[in-house]
Protein backbone atom coordinates (compact mmCIF):
# COMPACT_ATOMS: atom_id res chain seq x y z
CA UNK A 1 7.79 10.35 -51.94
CA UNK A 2 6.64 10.49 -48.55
CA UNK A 3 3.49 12.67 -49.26
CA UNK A 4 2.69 10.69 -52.53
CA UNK A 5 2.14 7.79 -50.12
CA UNK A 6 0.01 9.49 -48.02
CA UNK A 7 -2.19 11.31 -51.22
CA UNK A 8 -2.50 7.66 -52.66
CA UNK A 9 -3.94 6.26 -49.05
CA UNK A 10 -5.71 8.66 -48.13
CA UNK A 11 -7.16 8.69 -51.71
CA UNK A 12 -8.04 4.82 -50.85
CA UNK A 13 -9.73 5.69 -48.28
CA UNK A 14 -11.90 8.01 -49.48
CA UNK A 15 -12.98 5.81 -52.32
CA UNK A 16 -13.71 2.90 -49.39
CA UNK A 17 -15.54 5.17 -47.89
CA UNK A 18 -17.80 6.18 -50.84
CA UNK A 19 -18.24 2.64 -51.83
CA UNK A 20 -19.87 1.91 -47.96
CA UNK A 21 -21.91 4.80 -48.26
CA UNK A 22 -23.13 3.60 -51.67
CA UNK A 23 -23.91 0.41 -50.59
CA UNK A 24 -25.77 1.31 -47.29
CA UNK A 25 -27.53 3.64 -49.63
CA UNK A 26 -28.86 1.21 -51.79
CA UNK A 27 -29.65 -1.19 -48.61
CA UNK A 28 -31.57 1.64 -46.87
CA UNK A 29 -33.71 2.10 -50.26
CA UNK A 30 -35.13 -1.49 -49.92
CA UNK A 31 -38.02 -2.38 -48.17
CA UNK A 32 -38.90 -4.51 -44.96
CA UNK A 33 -39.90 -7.20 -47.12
CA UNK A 34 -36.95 -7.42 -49.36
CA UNK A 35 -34.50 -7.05 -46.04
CA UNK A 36 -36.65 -9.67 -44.55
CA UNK A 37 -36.26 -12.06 -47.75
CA UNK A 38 -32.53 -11.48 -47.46
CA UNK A 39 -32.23 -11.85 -43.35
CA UNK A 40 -34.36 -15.36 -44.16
CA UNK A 41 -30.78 -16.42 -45.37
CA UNK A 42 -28.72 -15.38 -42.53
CA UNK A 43 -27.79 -18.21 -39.77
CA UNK A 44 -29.97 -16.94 -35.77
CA UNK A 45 -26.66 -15.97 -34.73
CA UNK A 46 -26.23 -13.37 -37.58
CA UNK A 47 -29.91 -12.31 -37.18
CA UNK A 48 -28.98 -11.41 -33.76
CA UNK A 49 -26.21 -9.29 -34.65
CA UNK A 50 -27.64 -7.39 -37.38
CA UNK A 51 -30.47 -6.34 -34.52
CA UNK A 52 -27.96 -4.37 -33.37
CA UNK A 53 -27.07 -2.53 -36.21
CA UNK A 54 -30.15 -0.19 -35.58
CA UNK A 55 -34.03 -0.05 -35.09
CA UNK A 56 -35.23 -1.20 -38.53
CA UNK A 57 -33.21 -4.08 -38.47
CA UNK A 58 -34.29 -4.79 -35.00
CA UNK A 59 -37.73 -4.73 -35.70
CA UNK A 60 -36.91 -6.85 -38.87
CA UNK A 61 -34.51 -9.35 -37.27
CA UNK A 62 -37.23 -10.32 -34.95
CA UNK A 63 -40.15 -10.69 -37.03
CA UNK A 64 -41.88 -13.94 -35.79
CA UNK A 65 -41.36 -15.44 -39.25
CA UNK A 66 -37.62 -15.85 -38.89
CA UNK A 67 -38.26 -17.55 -35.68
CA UNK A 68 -40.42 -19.71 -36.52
CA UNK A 69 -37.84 -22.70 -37.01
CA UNK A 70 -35.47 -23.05 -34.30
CA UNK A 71 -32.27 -25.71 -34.15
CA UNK A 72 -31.09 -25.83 -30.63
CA UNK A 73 -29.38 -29.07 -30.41
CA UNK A 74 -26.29 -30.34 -28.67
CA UNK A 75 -26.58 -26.78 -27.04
CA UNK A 76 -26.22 -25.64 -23.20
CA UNK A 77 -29.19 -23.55 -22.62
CA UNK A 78 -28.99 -20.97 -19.62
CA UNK A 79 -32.54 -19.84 -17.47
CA UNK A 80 -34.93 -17.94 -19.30
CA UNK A 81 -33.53 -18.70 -22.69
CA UNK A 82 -36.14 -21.56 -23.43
CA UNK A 83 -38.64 -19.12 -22.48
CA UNK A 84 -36.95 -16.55 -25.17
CA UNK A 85 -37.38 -18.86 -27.62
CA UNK A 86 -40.61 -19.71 -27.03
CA UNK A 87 -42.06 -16.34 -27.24
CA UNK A 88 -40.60 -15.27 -30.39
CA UNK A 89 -43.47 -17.93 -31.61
CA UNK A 90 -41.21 -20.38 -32.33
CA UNK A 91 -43.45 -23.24 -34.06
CA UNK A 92 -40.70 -26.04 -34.66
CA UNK A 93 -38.39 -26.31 -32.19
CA UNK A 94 -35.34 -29.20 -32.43
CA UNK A 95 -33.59 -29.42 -28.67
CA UNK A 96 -31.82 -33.25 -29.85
CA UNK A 97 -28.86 -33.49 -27.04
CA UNK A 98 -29.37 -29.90 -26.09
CA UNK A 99 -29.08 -29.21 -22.34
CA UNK A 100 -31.30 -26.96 -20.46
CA UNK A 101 -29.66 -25.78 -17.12
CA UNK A 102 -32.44 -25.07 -13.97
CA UNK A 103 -30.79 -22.83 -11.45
CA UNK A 104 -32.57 -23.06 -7.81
């Protein structure tokens, strides 16, 4: 019984597995400009993370054009992030309430 458990996961997780692969396949077959009409989507906090995922999506993730709108409102915003912002050629920039802390 024991072992027909363990064929039936392990059987699971192979097919997860191959699924994932399948998918990443079919991401990694796209091209910059169809990952960077689907990152368009994704919320600044998301683009951020998928920069980590690895040096295409880096390079994509920060293309100027997903920068170009930024929301910062009601938000606490430490030393140097302003400048961040700015330089990622931010053209509209919304900083309604935010607060922007100066360190001396």
């Amino acid at each position: 019984m024991m072992s027909c458990v363990k064929f039936f996961i392990q059987k699971s997780i192979i097919l997860h597995v191959s699924y994932i692969l399948v998918v990443l396949d079919a991401f990694l077959k796209l091209s910059d400009e169809m990952v960077l009409m689907i990152f368009r989507w994704l919320p600044k906090n998301m683009l951020v993370r998928c920069a980590l995922v690895c040096k295409r999506w880096q390079r994509i993730a920060y293309d100027e054009v997903l920068w170009t709108r930024m929301d910062l409102g009601s938000r606490t915003l430490n030393p140097g992030s302003l400048g961040h912002v700015l330089m990622r050629g931010s053209i509209i920039l919304r900083l309604a309430q935010a607060e922007v802390r100066i360190f001396y």
